[in-house]
N, C-alpha and C. Protein backbone atom coordinates (compact mmCIF):
# COMPACT_ATOMS: atom_id res chain seq x y z
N UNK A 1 138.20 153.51 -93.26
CA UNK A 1 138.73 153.81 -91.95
C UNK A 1 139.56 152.66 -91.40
N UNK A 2 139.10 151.34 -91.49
CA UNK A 2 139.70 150.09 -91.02
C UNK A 2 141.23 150.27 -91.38
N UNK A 3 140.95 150.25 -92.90
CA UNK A 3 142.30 150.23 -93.56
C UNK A 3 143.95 151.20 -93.57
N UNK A 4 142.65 153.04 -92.91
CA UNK A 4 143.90 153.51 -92.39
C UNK A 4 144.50 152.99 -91.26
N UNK A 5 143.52 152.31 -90.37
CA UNK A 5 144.22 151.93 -89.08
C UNK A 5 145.28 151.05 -89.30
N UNK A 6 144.80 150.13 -90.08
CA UNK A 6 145.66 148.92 -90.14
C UNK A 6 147.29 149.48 -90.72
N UNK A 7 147.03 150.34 -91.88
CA UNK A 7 148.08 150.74 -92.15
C UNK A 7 148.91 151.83 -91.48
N UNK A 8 148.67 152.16 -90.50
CA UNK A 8 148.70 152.98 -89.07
C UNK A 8 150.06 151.93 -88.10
N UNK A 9 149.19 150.75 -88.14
CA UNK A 9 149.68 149.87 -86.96
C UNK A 9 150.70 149.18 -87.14
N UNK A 10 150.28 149.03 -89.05
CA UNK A 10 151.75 147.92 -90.00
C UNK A 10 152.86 148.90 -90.16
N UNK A 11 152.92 150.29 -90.08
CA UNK A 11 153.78 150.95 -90.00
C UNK A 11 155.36 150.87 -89.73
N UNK A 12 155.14 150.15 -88.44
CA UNK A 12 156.22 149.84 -87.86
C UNK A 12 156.34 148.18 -87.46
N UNK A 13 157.47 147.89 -87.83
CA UNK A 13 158.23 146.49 -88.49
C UNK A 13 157.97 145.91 -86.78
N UNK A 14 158.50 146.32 -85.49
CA UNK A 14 158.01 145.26 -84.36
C UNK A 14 156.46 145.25 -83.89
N UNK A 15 156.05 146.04 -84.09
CA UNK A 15 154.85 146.36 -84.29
C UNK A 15 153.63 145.15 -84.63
N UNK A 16 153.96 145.11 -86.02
CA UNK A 16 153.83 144.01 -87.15
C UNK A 16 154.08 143.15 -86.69
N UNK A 17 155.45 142.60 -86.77
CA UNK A 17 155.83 141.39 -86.16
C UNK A 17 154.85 140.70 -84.91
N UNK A 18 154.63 141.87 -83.98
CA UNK A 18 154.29 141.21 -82.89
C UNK A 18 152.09 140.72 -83.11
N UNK A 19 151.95 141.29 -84.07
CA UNK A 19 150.66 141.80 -84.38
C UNK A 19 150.51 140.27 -84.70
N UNK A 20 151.22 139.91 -85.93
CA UNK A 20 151.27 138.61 -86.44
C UNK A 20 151.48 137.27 -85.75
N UNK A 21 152.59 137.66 -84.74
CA UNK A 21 152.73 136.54 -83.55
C UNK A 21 151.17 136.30 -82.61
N UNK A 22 150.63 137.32 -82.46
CA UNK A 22 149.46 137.07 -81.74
C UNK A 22 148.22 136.14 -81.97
N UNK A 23 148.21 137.25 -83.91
CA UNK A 23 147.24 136.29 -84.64
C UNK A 23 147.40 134.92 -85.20
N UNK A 24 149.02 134.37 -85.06
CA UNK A 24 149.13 133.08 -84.84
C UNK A 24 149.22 132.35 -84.30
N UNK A 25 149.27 132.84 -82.97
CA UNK A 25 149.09 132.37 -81.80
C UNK A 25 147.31 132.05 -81.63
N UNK A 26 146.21 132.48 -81.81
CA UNK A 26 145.16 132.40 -81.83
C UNK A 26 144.65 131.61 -82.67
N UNK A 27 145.14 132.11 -84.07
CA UNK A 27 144.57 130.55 -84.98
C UNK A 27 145.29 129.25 -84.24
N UNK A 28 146.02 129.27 -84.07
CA UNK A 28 146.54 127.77 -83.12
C UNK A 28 146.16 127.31 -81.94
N UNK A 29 145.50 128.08 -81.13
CA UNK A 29 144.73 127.68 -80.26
C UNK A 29 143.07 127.35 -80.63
N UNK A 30 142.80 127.76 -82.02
CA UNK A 30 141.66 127.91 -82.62
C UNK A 30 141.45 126.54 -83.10
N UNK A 31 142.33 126.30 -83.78
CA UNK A 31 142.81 124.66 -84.47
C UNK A 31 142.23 123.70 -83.74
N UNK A 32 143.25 123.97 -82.24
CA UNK A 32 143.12 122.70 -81.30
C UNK A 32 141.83 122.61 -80.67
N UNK A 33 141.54 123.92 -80.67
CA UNK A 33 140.08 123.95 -79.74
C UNK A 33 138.63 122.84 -80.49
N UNK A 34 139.25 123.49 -81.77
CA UNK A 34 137.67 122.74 -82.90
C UNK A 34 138.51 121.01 -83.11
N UNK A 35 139.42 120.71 -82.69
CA UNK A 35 139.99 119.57 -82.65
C UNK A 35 139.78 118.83 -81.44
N UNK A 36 138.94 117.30 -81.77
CA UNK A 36 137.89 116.59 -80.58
C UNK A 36 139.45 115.77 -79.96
N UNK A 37 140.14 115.54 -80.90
CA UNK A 37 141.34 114.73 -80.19
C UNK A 37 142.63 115.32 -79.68
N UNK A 38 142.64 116.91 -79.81
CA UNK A 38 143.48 117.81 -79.38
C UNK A 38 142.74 118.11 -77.83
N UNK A 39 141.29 118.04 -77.67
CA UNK A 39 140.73 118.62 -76.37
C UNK A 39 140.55 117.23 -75.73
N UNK A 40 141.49 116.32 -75.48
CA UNK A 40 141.72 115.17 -74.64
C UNK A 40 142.74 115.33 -74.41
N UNK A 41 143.80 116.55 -74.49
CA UNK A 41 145.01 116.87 -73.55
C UNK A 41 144.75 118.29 -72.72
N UNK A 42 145.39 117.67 -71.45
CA UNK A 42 145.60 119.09 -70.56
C UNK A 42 147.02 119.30 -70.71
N UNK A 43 147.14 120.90 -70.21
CA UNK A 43 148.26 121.54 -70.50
C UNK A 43 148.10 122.72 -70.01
N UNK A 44 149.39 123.44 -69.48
CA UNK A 44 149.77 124.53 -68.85
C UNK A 44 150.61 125.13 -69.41
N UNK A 45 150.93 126.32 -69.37
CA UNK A 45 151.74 127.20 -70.13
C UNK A 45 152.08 128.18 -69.28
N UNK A 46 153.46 129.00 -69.20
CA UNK A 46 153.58 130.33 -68.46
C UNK A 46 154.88 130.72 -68.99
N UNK A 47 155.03 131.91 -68.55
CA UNK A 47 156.21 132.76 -69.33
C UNK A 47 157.20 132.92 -68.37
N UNK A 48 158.54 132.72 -68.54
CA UNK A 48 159.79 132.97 -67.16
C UNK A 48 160.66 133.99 -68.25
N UNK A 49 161.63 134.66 -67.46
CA UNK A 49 162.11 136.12 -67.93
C UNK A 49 163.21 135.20 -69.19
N UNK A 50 163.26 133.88 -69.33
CA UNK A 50 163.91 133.72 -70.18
C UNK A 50 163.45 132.69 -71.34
N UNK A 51 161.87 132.68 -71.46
CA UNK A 51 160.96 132.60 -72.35
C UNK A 51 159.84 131.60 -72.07
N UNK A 52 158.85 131.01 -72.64
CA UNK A 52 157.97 130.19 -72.55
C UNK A 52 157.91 128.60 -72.26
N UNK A 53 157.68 128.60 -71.17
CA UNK A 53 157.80 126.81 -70.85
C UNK A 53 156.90 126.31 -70.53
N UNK A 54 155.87 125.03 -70.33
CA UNK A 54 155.12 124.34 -70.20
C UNK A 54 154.90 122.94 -70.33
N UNK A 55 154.01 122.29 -69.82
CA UNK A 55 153.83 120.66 -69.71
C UNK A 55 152.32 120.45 -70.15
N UNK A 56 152.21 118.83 -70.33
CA UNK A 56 151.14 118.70 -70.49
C UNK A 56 150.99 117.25 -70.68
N UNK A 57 149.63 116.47 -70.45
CA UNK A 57 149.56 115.27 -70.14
C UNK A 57 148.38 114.41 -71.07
N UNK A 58 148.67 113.71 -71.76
CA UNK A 58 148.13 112.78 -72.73
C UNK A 58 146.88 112.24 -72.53
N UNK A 59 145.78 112.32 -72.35
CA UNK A 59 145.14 111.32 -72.01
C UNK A 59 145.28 109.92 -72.68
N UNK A 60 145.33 109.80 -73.97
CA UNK A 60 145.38 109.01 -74.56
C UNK A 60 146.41 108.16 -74.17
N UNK A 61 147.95 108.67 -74.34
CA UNK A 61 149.35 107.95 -73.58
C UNK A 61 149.00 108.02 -72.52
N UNK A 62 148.22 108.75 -71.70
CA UNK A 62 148.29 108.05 -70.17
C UNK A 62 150.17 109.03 -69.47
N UNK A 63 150.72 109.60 -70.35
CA UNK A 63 151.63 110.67 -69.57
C UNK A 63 152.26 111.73 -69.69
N UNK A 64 152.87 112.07 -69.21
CA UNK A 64 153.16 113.65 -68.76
C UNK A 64 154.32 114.39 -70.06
N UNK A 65 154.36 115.11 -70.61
CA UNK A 65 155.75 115.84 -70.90
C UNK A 65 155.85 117.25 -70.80
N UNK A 66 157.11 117.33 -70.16
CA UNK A 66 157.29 118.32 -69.49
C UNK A 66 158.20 119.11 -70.85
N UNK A 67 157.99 120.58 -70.98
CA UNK A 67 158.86 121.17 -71.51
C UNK A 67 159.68 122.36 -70.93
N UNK A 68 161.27 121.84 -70.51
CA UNK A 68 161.75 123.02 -69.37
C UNK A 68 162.97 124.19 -70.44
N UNK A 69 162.66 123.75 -71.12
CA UNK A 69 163.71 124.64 -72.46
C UNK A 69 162.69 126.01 -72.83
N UNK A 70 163.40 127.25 -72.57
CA UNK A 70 162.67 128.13 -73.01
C UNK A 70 162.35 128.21 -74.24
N UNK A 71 161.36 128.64 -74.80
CA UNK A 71 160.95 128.70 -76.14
C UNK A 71 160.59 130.22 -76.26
N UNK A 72 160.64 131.29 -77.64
CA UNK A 72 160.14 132.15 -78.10
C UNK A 72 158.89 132.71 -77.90
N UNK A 73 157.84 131.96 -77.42
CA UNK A 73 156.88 131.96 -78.30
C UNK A 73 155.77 130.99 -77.50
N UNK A 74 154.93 131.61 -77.12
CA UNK A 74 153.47 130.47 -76.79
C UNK A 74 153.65 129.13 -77.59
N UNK A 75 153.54 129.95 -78.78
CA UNK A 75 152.65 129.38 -80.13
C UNK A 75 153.99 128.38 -80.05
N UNK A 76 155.76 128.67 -79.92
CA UNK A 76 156.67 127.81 -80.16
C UNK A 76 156.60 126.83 -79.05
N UNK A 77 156.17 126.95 -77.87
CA UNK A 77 155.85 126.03 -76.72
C UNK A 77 154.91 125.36 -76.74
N UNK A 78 153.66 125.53 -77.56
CA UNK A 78 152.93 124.80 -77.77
C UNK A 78 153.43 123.35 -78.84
N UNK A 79 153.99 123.94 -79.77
CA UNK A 79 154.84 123.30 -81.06
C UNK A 79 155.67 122.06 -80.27
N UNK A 80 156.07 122.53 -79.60
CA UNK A 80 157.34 121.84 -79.26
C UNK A 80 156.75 120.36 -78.23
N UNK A 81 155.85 120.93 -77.38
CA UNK A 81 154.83 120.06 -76.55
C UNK A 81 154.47 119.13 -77.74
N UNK A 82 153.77 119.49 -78.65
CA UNK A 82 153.06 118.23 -79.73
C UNK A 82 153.87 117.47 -80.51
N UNK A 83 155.08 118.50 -80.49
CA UNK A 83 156.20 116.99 -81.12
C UNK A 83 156.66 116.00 -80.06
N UNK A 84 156.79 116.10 -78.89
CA UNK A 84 157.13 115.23 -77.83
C UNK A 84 156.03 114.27 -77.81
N UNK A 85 154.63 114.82 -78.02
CA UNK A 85 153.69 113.65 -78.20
C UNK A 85 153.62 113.23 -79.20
N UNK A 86 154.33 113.51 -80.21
CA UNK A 86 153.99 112.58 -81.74
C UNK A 86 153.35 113.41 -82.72
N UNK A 87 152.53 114.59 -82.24
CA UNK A 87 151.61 114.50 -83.14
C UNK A 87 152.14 115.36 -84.58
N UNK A 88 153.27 116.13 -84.46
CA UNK A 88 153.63 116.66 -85.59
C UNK A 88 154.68 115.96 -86.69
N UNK A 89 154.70 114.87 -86.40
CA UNK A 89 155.57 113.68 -87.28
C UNK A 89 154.59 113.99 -88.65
C-alpha cells in the first residue's frame, strides 16, 4: 500500500521535486539539531514574495550576519548563512 502511494505522489515531476526539497530541508535541520556546535547559533528565517532571507548570530564570533539576498530555498538560506560564518569552507 505504502508503495502505491508513493508512486501515486512521484507521479508528477513538481510534485517530486517539491517532496524532495522538503525532505532536505529536514535532514538539514536534523544535522544541525544533533550538532552541539551548530546549537550555539541563533537564527531566524522567513519567506518574502521574492524568496527566503534570514540572519543569524554566532555565539562563538560574538556577531551577527545578516542575509538580505533572496534565496530559493530554506535549506539554500540556511547554506548561504553557514558560509558567511565559515563553516562550509
Amino acid at each position: 500500500m505504502i508503495n502505491w502511494i508513493v508512486r501515486q505522489l512521484f507521479r508528477w515531476d513538481s510534485l517530486r521535486s517539491e517532496l524532495l526539497a522538503e525532505a532536505s530541508m529536514y535532514n538539514s535541520i536534523t544535522r544541525i539539531m544533533k550538532d552541539p556546535e551548530s546549537m550555539k547559533t541563533a537564527a531566524a528565517f522567513w519567506e518574502e514574495q521574492d524568496g527566503w532571507k534570514g540572519w543569524t548570530k554566532s555565539l562563538d564570533q560574538n556577531k551577527y550576519f545578516f542575509n538580505d539576498m533572496p534565496e530559493h530555498s530554506l535549506e539554500d538560506a540556511m547554506y548561504m548563512l553557514d558560509t558567511m560564518e565559515g563553516k562550509n569552507d
